[in-house]
C-alpha atoms as a PDB file:
ATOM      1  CA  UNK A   1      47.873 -39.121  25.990  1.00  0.00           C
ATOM      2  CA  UNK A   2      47.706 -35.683  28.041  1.00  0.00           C
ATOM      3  CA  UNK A   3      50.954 -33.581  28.046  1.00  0.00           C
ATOM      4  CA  UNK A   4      52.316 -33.549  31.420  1.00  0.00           C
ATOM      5  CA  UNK A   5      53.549 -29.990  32.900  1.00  0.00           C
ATOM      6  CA  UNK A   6      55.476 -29.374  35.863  1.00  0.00           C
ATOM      7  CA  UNK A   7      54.110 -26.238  37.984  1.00  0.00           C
ATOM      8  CA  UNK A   8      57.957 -24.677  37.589  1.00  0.00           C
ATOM      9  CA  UNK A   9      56.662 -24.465  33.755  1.00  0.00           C
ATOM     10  CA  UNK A  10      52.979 -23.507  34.527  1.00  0.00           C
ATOM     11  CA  UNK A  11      54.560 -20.418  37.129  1.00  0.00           C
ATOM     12  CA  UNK A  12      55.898 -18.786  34.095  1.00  0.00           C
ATOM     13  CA  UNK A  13      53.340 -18.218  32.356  1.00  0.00           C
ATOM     14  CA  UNK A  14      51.687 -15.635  34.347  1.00  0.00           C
ATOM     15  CA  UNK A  15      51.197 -12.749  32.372  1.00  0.00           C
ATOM     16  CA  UNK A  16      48.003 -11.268  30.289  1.00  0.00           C
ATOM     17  CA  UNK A  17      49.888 -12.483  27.011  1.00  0.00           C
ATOM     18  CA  UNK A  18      50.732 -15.514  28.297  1.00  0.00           C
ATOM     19  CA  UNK A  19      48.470 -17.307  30.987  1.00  0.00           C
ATOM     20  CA  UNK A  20      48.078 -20.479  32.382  1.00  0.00           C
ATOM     21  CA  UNK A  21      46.336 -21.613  35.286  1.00  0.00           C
ATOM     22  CA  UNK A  22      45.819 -25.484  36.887  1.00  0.00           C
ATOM     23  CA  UNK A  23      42.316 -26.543  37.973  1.00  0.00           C
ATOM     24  CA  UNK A  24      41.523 -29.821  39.497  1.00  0.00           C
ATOM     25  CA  UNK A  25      45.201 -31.106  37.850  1.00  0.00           C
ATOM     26  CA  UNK A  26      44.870 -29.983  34.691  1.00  0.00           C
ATOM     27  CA  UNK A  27      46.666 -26.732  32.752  1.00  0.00           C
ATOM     28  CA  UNK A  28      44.924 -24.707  31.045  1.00  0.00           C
ATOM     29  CA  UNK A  29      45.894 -22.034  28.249  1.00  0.00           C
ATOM     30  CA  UNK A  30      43.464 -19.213  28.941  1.00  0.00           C
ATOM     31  CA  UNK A  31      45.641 -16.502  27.332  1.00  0.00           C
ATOM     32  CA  UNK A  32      42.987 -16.139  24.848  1.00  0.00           C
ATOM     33  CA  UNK A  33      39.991 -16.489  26.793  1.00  0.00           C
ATOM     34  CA  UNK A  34      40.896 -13.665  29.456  1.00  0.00           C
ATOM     35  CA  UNK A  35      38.903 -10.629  27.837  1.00  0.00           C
ATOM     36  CA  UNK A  36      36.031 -13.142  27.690  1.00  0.00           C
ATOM     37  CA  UNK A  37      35.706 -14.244  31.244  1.00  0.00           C
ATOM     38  CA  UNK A  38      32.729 -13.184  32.478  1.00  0.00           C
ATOM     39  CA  UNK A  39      34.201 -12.343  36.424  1.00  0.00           C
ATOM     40  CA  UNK A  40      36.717  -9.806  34.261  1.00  0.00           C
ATOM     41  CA  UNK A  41      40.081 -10.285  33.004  1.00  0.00           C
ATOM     42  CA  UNK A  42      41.744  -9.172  36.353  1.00  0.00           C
ATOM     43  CA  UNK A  43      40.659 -12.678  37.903  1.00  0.00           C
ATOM     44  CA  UNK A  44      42.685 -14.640  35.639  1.00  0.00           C
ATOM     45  CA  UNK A  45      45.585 -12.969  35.732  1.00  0.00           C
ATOM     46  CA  UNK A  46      45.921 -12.318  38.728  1.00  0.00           C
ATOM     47  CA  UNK A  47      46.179 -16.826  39.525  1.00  0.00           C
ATOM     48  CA  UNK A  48      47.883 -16.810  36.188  1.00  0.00           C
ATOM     49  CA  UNK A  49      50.930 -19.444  36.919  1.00  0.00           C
ATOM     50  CA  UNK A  50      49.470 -21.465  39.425  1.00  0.00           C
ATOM     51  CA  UNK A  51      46.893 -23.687  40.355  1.00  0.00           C
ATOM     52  CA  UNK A  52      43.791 -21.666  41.573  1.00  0.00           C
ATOM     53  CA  UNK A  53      41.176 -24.983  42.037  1.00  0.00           C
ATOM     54  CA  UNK A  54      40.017 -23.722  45.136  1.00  0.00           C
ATOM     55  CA  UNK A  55      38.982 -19.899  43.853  1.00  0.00           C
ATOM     56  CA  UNK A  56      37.389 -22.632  40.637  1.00  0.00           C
ATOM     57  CA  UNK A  57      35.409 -24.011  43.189  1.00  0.00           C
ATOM     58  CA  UNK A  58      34.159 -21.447  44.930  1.00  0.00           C
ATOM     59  CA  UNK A  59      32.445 -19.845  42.500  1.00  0.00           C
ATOM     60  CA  UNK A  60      29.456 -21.364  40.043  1.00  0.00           C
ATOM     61  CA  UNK A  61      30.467 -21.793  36.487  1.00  0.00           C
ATOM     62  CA  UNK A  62      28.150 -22.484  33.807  1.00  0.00           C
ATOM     63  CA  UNK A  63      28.230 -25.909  31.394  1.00  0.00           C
ATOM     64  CA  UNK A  64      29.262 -23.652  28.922  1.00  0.00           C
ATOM     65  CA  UNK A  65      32.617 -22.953  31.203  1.00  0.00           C
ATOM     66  CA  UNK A  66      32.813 -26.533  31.353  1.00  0.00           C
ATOM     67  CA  UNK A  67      32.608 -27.283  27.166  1.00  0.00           C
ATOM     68  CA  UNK A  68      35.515 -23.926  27.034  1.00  0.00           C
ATOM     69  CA  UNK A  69      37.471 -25.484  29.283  1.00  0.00           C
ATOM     70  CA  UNK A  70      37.877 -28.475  27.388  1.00  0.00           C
ATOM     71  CA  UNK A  71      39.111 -26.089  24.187  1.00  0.00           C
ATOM     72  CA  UNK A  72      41.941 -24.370  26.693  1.00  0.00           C
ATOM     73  CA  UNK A  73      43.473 -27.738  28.247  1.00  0.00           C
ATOM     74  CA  UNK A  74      47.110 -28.146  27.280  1.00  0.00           C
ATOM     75  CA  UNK A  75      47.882 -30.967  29.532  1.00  0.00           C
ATOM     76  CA  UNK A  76      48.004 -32.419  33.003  1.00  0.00           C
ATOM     77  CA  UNK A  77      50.083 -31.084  36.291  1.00  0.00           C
ATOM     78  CA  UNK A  78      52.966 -33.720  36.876  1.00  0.00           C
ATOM     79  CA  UNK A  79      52.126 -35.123  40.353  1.00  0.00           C
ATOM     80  CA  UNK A  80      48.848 -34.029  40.643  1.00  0.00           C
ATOM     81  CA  UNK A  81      47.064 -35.907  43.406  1.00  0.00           C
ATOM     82  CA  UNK A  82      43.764 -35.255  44.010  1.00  0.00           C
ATOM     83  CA  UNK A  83      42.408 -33.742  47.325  1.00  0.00           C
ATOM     84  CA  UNK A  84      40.657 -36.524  49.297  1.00  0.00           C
ATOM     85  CA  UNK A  85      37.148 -35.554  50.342  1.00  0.00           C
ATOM     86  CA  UNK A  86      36.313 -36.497  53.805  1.00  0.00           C
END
């Protein structure tokens, strides 16, 4: 069973050393990952601490993003509800 994280404890970790972002419901640790990200580090820090699905899903990212992804997850949002798509 996922870990579930509030976004008060996601919103403090928003800092190069210590970054976390939400996508689609789900927390991820990218702390390590940010000098790897291939947009630059600045994008990931700068929607470190808070959920940044929308800036996601703007942009196309790889399978491979999609397999790292799955390495960074440290939980799911507490009362995440998905978007409805109409």
């Amino acid at each position: 069973m996922s870990r579930v994280i509030d976004i008060s404890e996601v919103a403090q970790h928003n800092k190069e050393d210590d970054c976390w972002i939400v996508i689609r419901g789900k927390v991820y640790d990218v702390t390590e990952f940010i000098e790897e990200h291939p947009g630059g580090e600045g994008v990931l820090i700068a929607y470190g601490g808070t959920d940044c699905t929308e800036q996601f899903e703007s942009v196309i990212h790889s399978q491979a993003a999609t397999e790292i992804m799955k390495e960074l997850e440290k939980g799911v949002l507490k009362g995440y509800k998905p978007k409805s798509k109409l």
